[in-house]
C-alpha atoms as a PDB file:
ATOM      1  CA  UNK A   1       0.000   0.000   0.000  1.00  0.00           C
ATOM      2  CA  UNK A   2       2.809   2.711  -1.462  1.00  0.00           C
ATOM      3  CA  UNK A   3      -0.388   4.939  -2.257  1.00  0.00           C
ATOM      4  CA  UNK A   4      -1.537   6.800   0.688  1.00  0.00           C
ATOM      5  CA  UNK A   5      -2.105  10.139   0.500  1.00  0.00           C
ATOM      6  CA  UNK A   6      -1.214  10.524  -3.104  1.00  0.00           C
ATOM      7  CA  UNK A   7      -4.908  11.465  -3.587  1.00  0.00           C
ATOM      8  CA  UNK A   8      -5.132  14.830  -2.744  1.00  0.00           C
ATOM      9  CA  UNK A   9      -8.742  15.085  -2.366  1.00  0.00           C
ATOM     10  CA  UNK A  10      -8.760  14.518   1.403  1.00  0.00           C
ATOM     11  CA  UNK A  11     -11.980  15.986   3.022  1.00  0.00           C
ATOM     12  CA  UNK A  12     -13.841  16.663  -0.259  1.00  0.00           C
ATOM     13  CA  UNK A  13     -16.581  14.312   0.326  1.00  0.00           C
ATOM     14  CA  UNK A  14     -19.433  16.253   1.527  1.00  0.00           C
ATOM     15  CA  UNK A  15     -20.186  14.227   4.751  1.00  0.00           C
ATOM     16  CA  UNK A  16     -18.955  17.844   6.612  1.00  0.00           C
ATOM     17  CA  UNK A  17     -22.284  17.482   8.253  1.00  0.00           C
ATOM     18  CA  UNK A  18     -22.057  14.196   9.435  1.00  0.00           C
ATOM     19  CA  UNK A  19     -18.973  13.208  11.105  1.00  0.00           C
ATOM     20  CA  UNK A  20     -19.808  10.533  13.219  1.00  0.00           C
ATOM     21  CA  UNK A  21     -21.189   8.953   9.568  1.00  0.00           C
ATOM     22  CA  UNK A  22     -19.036   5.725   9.472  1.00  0.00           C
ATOM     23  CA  UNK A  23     -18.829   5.822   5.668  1.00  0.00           C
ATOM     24  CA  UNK A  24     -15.125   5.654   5.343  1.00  0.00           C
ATOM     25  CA  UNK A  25     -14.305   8.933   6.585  1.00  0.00           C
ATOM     26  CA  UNK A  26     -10.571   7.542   8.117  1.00  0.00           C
ATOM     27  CA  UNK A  27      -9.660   7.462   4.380  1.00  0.00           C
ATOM     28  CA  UNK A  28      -9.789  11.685   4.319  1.00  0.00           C
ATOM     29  CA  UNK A  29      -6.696  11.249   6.875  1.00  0.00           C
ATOM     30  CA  UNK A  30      -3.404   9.604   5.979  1.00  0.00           C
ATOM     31  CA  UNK A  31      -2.359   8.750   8.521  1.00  0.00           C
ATOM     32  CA  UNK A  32      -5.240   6.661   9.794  1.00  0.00           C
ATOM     33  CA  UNK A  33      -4.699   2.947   8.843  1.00  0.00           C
ATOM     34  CA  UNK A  34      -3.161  -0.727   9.195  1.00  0.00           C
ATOM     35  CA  UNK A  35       0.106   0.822   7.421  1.00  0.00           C
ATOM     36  CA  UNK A  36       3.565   1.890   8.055  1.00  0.00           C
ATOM     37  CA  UNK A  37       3.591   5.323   9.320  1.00  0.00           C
ATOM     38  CA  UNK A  38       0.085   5.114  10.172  1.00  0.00           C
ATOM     39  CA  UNK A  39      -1.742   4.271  13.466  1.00  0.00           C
ATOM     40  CA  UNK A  40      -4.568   1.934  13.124  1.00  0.00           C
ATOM     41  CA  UNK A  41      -7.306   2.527  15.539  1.00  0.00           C
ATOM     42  CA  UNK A  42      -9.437  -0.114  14.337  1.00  0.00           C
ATOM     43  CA  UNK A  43     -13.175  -0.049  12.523  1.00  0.00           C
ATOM     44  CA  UNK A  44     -15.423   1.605  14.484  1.00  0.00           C
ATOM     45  CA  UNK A  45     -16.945   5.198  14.995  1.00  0.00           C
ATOM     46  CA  UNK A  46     -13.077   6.266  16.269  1.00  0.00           C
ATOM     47  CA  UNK A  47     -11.644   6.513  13.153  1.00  0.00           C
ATOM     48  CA  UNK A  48     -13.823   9.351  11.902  1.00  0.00           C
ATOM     49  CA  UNK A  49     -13.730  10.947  14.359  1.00  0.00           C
ATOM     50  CA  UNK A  50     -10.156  11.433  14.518  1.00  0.00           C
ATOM     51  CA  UNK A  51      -9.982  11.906  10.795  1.00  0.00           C
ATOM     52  CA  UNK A  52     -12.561  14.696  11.344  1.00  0.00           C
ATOM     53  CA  UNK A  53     -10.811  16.287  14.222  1.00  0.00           C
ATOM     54  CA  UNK A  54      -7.768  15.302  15.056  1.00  0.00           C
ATOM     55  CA  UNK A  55      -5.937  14.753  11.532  1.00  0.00           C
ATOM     56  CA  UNK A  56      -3.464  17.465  11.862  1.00  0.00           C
ATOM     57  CA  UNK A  57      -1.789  15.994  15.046  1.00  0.00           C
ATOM     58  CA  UNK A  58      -1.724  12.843  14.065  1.00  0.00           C
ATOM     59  CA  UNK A  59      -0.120  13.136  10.937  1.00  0.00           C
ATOM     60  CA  UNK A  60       2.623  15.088  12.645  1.00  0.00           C
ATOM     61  CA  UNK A  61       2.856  12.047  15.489  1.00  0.00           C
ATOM     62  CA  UNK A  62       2.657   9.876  12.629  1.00  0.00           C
ATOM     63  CA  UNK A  63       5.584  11.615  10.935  1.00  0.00           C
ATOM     64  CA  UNK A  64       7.865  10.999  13.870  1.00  0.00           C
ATOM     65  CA  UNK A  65       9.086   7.193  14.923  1.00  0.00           C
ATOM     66  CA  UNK A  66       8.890   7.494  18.653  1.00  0.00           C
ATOM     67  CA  UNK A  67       5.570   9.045  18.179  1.00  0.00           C
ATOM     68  CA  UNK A  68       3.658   6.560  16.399  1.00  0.00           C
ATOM     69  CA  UNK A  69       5.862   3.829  18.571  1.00  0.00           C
ATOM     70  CA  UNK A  70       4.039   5.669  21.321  1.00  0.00           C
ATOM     71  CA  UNK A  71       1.071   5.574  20.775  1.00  0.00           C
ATOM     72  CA  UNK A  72       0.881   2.188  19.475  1.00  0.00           C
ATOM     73  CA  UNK A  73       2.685   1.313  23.122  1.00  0.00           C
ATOM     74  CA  UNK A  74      -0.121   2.960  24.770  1.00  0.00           C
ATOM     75  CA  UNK A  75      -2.716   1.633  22.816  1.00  0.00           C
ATOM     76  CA  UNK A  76      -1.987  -2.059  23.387  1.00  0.00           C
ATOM     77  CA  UNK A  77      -2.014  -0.939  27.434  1.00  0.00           C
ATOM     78  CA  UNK A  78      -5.245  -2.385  29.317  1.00  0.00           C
ATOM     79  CA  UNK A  79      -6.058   0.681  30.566  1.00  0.00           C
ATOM     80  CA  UNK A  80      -3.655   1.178  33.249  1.00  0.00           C
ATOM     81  CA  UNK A  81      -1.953   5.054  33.416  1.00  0.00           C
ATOM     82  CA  UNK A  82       1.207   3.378  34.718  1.00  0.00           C
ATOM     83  CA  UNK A  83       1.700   1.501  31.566  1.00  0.00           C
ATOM     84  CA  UNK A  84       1.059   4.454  29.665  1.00  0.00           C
ATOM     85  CA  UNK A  85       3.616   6.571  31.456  1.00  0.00           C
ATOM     86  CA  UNK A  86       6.304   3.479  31.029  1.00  0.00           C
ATOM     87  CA  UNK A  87       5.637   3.998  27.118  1.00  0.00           C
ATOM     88  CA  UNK A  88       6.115   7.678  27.562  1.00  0.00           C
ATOM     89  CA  UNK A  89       9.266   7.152  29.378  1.00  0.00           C
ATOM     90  CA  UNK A  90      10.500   4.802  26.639  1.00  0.00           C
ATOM     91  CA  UNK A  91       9.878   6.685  24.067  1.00  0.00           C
ATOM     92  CA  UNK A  92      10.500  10.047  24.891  1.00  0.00           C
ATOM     93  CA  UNK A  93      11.522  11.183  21.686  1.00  0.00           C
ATOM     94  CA  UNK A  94       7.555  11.526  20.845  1.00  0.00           C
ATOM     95  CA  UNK A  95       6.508  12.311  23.791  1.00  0.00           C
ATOM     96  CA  UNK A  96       5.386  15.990  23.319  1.00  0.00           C
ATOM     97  CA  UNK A  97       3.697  15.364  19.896  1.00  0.00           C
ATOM     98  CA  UNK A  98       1.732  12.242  21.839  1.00  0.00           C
ATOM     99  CA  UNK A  99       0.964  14.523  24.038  1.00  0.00           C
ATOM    100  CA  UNK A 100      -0.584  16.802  21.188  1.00  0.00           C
ATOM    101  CA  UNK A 101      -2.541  14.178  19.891  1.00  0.00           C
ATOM    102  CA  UNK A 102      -3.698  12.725  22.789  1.00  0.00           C
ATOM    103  CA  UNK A 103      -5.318  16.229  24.297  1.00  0.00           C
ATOM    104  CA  UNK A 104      -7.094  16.372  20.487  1.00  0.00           C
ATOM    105  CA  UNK A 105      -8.758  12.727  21.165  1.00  0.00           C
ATOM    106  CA  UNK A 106      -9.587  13.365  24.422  1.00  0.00           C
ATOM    107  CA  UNK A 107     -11.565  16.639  24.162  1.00  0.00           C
ATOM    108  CA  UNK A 108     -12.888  15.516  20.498  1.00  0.00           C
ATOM    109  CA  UNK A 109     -13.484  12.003  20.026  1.00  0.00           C
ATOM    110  CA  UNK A 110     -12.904  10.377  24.225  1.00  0.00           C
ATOM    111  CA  UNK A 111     -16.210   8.531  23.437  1.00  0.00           C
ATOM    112  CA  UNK A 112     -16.059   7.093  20.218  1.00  0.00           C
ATOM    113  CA  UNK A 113     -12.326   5.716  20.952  1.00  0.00           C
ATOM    114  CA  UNK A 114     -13.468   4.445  24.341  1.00  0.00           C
ATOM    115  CA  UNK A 115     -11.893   7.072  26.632  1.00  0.00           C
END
């Protein structure tokens, strides 16, 4: 899959006024998917959510190794805040841009990508 993001027609769907609309809306953000250089949040009413509101700081996570390592680190956690601070710690080279992204999730889309 060499082709992401070669489109160039990101967000010109029309479903503006429906973002929750499952219809494939991660595919208007990059860096949404099973790919390298992409974080894969699963099917699901997350994924367009982010991809609505929080494409911007993902794709700059995305862009950086420890980032995406990050967040993939924290995203296999069960839950547990100490688990997530040990993948902080490890990779702090992402840390800040995690952070980013992770305040954009929360305050956007904490419902849809189960808190």
């Amino acid at each position: 899959g060499g082709a992401a993001g070669s489109g160039g027609t990101a967000g010109a769907g029309g479903t503006s006024g429906s973002p929750m609309d499952a219809g494939g809306d991660a595919a208007s953000c990059p860096a949404i998917g099973p790919g390298p250089k992409q974080f894969n949040v699963g099917t699901g009413a997350c994924a367009p959510c982010l991809a609505a509101n929080c494409c911007a700081t993902l794709t700059t996570c995305v862009g950086n190794a420890k980032c995406l390592e990050l967040l993939n680190c924290a995203a296999a956690c069960d839950g547990g805040s100490s688990c997530q601070t040990n993948c902080g710690i490890k990779y702090i080279g992402g840390a800040s841009e995690a952070q980013t992204f992770g305040k954009c999730e929360m305050a956007s889309c904490n419902t849809p990508c189960g808190g």
